[in-house]
PDB file of N, CA and C in Angstrom:
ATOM      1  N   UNK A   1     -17.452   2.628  44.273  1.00  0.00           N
ATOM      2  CA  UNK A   1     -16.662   2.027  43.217  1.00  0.00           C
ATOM      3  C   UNK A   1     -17.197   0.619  42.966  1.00  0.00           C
ATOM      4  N   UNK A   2     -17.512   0.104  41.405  1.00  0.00           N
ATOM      5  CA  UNK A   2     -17.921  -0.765  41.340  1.00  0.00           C
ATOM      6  C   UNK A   2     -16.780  -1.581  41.136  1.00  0.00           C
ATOM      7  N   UNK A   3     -17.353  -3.334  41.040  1.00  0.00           N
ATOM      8  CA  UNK A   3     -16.309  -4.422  40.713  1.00  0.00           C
ATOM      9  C   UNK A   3     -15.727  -4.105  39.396  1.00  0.00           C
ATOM     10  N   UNK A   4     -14.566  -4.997  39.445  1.00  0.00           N
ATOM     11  CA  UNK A   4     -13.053  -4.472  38.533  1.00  0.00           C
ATOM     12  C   UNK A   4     -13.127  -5.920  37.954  1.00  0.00           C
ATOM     13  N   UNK A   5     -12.788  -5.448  36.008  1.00  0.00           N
ATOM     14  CA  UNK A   5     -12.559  -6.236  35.345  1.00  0.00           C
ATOM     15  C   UNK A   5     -13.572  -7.291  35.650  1.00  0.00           C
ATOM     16  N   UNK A   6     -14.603  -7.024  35.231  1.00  0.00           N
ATOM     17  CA  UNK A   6     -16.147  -7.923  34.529  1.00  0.00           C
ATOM     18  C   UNK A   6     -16.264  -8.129  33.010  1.00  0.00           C
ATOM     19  N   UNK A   7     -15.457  -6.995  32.423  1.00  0.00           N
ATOM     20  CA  UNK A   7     -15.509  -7.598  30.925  1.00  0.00           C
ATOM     21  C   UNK A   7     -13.998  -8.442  30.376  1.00  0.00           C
ATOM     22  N   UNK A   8     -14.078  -8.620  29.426  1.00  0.00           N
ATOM     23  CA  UNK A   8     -13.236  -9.123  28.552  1.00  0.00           C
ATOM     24  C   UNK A   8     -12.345  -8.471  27.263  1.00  0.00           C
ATOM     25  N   UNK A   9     -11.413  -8.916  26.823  1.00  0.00           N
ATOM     26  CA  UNK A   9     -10.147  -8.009  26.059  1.00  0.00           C
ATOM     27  C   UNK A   9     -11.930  -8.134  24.674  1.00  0.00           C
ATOM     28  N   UNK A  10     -12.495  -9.507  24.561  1.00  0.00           N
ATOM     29  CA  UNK A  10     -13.141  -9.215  23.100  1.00  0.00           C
ATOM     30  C   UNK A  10     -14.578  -7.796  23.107  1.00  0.00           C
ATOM     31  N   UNK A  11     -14.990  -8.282  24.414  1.00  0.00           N
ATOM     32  CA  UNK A  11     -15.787  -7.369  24.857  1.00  0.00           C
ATOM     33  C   UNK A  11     -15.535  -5.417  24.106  1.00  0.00           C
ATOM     34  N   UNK A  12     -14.153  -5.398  25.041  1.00  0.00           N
ATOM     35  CA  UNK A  12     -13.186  -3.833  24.933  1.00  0.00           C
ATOM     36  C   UNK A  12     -13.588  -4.001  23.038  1.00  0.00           C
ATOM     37  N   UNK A  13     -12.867  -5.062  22.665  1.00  0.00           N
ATOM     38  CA  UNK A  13     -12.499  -4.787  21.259  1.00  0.00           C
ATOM     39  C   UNK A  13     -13.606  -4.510  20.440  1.00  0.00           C
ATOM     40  N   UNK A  14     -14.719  -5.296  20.633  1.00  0.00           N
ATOM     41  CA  UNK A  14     -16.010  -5.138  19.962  1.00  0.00           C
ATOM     42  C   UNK A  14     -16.795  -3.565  20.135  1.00  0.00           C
ATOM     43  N   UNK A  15     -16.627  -2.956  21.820  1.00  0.00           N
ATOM     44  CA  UNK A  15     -17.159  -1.497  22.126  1.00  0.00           C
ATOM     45  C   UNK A  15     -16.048  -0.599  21.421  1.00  0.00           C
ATOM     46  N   UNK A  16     -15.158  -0.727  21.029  1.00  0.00           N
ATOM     47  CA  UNK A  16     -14.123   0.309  20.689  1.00  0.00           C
ATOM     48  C   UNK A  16     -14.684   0.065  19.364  1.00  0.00           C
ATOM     49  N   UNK A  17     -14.813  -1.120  17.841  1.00  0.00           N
ATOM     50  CA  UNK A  17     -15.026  -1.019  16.683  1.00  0.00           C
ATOM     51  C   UNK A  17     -16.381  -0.095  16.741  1.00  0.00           C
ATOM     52  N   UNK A  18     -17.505  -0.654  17.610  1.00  0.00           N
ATOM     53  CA  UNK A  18     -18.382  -0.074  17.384  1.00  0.00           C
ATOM     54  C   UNK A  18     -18.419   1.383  17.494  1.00  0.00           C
ATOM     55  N   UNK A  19     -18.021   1.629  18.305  1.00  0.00           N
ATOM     56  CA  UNK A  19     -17.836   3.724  18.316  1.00  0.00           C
ATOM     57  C   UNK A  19     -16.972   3.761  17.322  1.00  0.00           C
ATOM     58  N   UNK A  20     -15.989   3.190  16.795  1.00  0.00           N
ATOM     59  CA  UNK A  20     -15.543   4.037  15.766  1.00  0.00           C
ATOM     60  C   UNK A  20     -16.664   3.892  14.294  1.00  0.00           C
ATOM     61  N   UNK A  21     -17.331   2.757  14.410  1.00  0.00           N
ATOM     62  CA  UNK A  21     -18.172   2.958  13.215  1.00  0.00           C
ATOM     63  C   UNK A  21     -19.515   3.655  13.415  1.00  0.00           C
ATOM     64  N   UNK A  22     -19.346   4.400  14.679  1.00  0.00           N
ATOM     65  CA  UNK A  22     -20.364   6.092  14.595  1.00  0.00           C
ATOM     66  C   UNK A  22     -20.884   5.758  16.016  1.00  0.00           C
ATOM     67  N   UNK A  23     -21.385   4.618  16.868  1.00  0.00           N
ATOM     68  CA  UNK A  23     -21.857   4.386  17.849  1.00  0.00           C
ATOM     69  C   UNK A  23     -21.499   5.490  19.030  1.00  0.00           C
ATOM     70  N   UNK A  24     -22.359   5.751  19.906  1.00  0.00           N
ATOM     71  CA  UNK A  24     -21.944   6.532  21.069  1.00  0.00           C
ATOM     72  C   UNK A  24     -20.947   5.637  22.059  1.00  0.00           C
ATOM     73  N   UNK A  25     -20.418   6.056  22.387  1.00  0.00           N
ATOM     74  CA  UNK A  25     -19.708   5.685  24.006  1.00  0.00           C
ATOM     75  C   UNK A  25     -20.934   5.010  24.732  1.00  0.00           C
ATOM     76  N   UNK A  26     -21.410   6.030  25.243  1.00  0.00           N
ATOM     77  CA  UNK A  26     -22.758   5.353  26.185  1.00  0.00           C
ATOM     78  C   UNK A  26     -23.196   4.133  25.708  1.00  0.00           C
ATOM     79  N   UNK A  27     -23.768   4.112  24.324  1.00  0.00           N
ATOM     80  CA  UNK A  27     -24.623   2.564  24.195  1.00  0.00           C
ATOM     81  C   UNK A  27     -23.206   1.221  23.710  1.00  0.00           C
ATOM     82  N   UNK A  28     -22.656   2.102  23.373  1.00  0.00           N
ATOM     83  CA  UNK A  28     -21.471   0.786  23.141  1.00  0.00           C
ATOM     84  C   UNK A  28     -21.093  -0.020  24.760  1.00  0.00           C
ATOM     85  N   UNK A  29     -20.968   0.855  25.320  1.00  0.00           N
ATOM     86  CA  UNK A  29     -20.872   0.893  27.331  1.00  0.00           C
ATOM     87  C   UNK A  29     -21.741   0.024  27.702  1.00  0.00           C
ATOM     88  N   UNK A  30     -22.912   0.207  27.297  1.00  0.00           N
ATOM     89  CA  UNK A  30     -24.475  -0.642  27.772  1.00  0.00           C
ATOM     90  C   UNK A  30     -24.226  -1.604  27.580  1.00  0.00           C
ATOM     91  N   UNK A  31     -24.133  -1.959  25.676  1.00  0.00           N
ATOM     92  CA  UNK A  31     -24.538  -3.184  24.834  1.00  0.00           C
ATOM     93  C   UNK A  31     -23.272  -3.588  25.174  1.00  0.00           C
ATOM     94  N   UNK A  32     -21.563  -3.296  25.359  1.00  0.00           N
ATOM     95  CA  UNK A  32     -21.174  -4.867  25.690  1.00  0.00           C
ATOM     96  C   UNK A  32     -20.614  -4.486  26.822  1.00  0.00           C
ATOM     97  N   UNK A  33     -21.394  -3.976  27.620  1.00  0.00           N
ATOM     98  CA  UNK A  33     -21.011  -4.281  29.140  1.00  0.00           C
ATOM     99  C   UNK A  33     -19.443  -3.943  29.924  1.00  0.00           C
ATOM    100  N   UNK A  34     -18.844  -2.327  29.350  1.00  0.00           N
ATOM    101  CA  UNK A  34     -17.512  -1.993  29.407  1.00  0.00           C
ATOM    102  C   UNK A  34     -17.998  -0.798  29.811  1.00  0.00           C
ATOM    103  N   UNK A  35     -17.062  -0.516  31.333  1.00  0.00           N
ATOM    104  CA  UNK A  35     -17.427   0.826  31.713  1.00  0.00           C
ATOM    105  C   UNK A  35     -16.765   2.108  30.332  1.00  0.00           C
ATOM    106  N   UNK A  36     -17.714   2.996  30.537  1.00  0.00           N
ATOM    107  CA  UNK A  36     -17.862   3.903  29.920  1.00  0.00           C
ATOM    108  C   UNK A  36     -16.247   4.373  30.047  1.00  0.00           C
ATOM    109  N   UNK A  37     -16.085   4.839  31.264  1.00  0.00           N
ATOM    110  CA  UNK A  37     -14.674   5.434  31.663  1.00  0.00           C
ATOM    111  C   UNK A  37     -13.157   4.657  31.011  1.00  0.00           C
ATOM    112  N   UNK A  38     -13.892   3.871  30.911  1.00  0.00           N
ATOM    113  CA  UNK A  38     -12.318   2.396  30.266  1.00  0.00           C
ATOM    114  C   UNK A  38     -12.503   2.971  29.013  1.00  0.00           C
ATOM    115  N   UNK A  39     -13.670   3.015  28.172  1.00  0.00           N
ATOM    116  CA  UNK A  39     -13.494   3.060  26.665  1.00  0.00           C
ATOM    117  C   UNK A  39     -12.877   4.379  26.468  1.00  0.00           C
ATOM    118  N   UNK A  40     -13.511   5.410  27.235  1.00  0.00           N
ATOM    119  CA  UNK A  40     -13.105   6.643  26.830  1.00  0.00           C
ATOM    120  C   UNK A  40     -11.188   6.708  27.328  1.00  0.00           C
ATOM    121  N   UNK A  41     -10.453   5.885  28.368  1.00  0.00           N
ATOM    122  CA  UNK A  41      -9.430   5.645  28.143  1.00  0.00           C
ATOM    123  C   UNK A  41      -8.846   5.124  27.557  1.00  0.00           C
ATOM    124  N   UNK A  42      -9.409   3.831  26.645  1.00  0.00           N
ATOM    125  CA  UNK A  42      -8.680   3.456  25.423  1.00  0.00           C
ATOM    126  C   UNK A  42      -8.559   4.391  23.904  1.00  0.00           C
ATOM    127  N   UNK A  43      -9.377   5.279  24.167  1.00  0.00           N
ATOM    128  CA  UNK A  43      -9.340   5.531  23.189  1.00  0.00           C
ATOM    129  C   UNK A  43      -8.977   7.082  23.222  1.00  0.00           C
ATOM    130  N   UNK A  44      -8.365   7.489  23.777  1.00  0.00           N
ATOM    131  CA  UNK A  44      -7.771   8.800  24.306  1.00  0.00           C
ATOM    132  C   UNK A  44      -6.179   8.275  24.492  1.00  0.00           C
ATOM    133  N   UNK A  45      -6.012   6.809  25.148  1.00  0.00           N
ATOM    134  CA  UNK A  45      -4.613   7.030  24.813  1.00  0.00           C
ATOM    135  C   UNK A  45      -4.057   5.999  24.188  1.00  0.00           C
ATOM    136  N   UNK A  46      -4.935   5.091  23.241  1.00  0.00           N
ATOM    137  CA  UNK A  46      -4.986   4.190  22.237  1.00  0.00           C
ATOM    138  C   UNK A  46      -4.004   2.755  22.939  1.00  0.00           C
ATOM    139  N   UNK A  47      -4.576   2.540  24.168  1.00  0.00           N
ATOM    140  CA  UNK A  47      -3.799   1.261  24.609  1.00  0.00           C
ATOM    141  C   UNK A  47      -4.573   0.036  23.942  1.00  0.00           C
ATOM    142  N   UNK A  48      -3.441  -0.890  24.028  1.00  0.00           N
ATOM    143  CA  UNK A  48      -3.978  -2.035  23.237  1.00  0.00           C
ATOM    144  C   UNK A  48      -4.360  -2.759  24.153  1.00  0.00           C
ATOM    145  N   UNK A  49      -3.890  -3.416  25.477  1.00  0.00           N
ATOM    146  CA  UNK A  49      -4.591  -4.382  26.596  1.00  0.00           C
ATOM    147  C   UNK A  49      -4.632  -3.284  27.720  1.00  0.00           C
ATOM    148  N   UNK A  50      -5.935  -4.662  28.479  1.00  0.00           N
ATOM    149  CA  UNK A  50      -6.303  -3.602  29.699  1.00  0.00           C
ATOM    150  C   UNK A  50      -5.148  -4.307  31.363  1.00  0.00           C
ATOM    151  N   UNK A  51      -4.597  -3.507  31.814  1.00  0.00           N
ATOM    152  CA  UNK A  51      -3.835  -3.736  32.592  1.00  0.00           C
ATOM    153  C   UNK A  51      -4.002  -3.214  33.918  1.00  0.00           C
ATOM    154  N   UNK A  52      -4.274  -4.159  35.183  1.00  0.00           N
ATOM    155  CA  UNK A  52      -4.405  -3.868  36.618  1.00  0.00           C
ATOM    156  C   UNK A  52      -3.376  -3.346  37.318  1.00  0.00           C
ATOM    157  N   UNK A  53      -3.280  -2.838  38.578  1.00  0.00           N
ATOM    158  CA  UNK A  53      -2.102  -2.205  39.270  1.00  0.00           C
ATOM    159  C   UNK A  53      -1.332  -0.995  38.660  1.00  0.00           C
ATOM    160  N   UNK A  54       0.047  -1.091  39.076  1.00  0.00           N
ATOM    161  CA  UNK A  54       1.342  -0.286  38.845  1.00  0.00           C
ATOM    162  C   UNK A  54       1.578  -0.841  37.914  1.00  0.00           C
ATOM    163  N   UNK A  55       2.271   0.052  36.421  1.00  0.00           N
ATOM    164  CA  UNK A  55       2.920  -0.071  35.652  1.00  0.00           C
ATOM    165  C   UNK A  55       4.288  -0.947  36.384  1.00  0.00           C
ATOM    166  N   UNK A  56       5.105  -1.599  35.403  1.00  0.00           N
ATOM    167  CA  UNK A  56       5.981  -2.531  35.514  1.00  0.00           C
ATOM    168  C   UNK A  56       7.139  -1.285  34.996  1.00  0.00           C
ATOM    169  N   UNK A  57       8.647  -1.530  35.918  1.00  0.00           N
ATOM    170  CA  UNK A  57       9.358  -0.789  35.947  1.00  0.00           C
ATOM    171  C   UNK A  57      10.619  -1.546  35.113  1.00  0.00           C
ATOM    172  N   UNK A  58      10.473  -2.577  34.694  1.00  0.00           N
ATOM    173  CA  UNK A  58      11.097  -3.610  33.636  1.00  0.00           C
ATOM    174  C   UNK A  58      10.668  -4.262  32.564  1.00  0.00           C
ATOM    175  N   UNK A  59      11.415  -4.461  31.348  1.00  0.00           N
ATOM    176  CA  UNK A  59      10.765  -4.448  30.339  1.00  0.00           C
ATOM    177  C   UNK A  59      10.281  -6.450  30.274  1.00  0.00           C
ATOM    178  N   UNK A  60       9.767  -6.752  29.612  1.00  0.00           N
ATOM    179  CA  UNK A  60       9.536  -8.154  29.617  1.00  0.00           C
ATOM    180  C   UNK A  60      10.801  -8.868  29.810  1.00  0.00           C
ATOM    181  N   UNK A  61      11.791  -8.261  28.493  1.00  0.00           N
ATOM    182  CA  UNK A  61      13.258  -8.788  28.361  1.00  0.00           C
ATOM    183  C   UNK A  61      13.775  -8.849  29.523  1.00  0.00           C
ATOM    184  N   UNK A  62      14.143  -7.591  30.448  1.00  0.00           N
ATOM    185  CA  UNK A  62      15.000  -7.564  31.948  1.00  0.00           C
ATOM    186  C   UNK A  62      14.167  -8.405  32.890  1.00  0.00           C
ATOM    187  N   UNK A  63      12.689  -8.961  32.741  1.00  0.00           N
ATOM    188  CA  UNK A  63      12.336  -9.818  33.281  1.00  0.00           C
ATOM    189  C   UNK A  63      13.123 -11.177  33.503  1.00  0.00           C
ATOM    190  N   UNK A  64      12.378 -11.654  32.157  1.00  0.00           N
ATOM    191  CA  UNK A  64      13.489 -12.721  32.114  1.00  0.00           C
ATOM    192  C   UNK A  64      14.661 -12.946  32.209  1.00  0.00           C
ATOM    193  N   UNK A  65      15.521 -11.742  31.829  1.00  0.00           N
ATOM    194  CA  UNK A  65      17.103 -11.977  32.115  1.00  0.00           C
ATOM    195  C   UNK A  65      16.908 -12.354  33.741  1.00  0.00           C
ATOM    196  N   UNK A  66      15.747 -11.692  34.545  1.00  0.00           N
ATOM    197  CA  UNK A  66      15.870 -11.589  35.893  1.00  0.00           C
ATOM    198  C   UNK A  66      15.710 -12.952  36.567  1.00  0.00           C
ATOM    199  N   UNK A  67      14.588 -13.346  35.650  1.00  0.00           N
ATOM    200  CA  UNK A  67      14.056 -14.873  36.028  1.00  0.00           C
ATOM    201  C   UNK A  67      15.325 -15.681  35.994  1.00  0.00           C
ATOM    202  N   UNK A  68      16.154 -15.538  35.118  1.00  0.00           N
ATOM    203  CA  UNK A  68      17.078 -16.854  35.038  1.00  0.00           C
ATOM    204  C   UNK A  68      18.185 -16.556  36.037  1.00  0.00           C
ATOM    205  N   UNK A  69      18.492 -15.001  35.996  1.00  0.00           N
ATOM    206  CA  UNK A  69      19.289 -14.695  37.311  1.00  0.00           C
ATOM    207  C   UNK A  69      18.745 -15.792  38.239  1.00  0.00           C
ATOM    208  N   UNK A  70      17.602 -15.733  39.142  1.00  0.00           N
ATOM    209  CA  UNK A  70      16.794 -16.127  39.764  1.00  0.00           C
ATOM    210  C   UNK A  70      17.443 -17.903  39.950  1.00  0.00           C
ATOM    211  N   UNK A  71      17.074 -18.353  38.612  1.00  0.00           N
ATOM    212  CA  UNK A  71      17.136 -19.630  38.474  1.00  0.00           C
ATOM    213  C   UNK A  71      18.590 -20.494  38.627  1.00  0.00           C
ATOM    214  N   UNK A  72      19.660 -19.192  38.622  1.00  0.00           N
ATOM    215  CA  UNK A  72      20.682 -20.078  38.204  1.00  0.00           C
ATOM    216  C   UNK A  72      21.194 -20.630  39.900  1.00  0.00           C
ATOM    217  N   UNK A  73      20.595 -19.413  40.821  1.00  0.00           N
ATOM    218  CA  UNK A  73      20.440 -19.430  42.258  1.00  0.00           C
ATOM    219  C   UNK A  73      20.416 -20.890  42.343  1.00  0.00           C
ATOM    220  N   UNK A  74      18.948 -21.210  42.237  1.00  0.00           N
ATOM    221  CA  UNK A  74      18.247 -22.546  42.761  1.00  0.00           C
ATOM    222  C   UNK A  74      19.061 -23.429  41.908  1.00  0.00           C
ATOM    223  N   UNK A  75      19.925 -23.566  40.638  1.00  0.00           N
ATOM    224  CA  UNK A  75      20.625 -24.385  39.999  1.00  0.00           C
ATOM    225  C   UNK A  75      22.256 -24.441  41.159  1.00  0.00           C
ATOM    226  N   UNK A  76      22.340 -23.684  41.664  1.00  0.00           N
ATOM    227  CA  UNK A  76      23.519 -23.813  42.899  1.00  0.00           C
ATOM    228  C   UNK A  76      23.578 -24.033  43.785  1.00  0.00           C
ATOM    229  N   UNK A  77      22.343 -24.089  44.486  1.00  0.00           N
ATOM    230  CA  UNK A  77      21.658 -24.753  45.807  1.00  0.00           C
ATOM    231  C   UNK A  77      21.624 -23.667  46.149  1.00  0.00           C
ATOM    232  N   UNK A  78      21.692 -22.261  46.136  1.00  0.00           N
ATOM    233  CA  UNK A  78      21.173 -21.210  47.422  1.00  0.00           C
ATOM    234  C   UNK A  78      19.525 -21.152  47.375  1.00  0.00           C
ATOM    235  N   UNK A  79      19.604 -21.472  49.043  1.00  0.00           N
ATOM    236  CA  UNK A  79      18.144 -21.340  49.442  1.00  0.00           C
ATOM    237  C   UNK A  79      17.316 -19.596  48.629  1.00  0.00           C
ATOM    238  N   UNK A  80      16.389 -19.662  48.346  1.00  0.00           N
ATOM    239  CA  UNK A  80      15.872 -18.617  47.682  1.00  0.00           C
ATOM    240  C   UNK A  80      14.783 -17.995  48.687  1.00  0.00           C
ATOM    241  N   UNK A  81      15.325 -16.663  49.349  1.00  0.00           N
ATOM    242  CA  UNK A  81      14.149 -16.216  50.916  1.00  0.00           C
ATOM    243  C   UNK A  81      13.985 -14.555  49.767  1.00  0.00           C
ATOM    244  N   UNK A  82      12.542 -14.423  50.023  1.00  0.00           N
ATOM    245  CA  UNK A  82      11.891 -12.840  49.940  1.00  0.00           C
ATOM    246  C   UNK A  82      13.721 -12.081  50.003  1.00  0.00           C
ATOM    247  N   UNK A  83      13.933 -12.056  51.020  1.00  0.00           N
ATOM    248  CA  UNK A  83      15.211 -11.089  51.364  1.00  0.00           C
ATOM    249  C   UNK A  83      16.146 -11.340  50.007  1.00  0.00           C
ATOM    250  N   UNK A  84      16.523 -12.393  49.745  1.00  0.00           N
ATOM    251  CA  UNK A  84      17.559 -12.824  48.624  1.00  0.00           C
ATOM    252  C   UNK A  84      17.200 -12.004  47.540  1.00  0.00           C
ATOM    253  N   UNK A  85      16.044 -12.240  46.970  1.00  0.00           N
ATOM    254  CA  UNK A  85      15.420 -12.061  46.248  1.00  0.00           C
ATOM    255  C   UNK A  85      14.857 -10.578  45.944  1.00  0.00           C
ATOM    256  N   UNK A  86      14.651  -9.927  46.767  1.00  0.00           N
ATOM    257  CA  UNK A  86      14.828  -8.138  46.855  1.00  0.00           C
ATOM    258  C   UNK A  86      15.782  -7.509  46.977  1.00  0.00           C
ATOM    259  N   UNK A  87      17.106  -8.434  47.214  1.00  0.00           N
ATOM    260  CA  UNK A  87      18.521  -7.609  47.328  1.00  0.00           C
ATOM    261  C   UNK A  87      18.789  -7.599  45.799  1.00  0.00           C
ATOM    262  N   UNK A  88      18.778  -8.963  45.343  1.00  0.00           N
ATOM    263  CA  UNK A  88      19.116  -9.437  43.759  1.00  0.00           C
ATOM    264  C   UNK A  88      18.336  -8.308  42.881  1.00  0.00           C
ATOM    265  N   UNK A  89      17.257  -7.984  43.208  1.00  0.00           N
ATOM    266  CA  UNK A  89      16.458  -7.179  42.454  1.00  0.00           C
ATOM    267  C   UNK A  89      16.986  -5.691  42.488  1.00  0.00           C
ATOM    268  N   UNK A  90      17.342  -5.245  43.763  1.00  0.00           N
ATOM    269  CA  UNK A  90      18.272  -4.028  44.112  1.00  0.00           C
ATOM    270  C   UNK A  90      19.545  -4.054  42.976  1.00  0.00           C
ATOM    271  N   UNK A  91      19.986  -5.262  42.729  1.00  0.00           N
ATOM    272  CA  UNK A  91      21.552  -5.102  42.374  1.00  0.00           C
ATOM    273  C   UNK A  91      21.300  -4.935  40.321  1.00  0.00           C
ATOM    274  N   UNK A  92      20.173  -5.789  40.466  1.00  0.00           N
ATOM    275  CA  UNK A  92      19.895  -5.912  39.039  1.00  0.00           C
ATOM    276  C   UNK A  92      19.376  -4.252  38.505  1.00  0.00           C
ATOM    277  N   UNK A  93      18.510  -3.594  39.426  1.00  0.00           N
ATOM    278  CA  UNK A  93      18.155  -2.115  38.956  1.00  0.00           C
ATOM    279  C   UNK A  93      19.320  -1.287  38.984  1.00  0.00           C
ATOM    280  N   UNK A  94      20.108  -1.505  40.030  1.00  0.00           N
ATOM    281  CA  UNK A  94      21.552  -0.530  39.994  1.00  0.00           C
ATOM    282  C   UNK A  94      22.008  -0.517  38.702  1.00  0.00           C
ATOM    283  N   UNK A  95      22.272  -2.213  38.243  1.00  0.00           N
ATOM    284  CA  UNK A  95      23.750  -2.425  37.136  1.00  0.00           C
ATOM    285  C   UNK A  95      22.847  -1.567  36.005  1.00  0.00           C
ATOM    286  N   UNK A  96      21.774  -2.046  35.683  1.00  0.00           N
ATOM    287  CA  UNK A  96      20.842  -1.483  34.484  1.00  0.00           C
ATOM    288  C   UNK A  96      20.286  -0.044  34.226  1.00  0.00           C
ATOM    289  N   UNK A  97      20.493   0.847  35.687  1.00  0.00           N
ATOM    290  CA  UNK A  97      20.166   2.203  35.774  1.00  0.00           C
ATOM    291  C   UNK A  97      18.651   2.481  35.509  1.00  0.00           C
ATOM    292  N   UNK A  98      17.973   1.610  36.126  1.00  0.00           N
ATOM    293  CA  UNK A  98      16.665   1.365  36.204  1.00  0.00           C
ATOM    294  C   UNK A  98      15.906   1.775  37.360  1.00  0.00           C
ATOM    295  N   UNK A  99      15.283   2.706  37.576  1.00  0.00           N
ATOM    296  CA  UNK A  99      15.204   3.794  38.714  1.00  0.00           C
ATOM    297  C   UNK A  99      14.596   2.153  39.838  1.00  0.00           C
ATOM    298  N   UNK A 100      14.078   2.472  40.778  1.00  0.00           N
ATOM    299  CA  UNK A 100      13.343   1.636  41.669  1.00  0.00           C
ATOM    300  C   UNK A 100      12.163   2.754  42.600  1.00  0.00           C
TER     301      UNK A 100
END
């Protein structure tokens, strides 16, 4: 397995125009330096950014609602430990019916 994420979002964008204006996969792959396997996944399931890890099980929005949860903590003085902070996250997926 080679190194991860060597190209760039303009890179992706430039190999994806070019195959659609007739280019192969392969030389679009070459010339801007985007594994072959990425393009042929963007464009099979038409994602717009390229994204590392596990999908996120919250939407940006329940993020932030989460963050300020978070914040209003440290606005009350409770110390903020890993533990606090994974229970809060437990209670926040319950109320929202947000699998975990």
């Amino acid at each position: 397995m080679g190194p991860r994420k060597q190209w760039s979002q303009i890179q992706l964008e430039n190999a994806l125009e070019a195959i659609n204006e007739g280019q192969s996969q392969r030389a679009a792959s070459k010339e801007f330096k985007v594994p072959r396997r990425t393009l042929k996944r963007y464009l099979n399931n038409g994602l717009s950014e390229k994204r590392l890890g596990r999908p996120s099980i919250l939407s940006v929005q329940q993020e932030r609602d989460f963050v300020q949860r978070i914040k209003r903590y440290c606005e009350v003085g409770l110390p903020l430990t890993p533990k606090l902070v994974r229970r809060q996250m437990f209670k926040y997926c319950q109320k929202h019916s947000q699998p975990i």
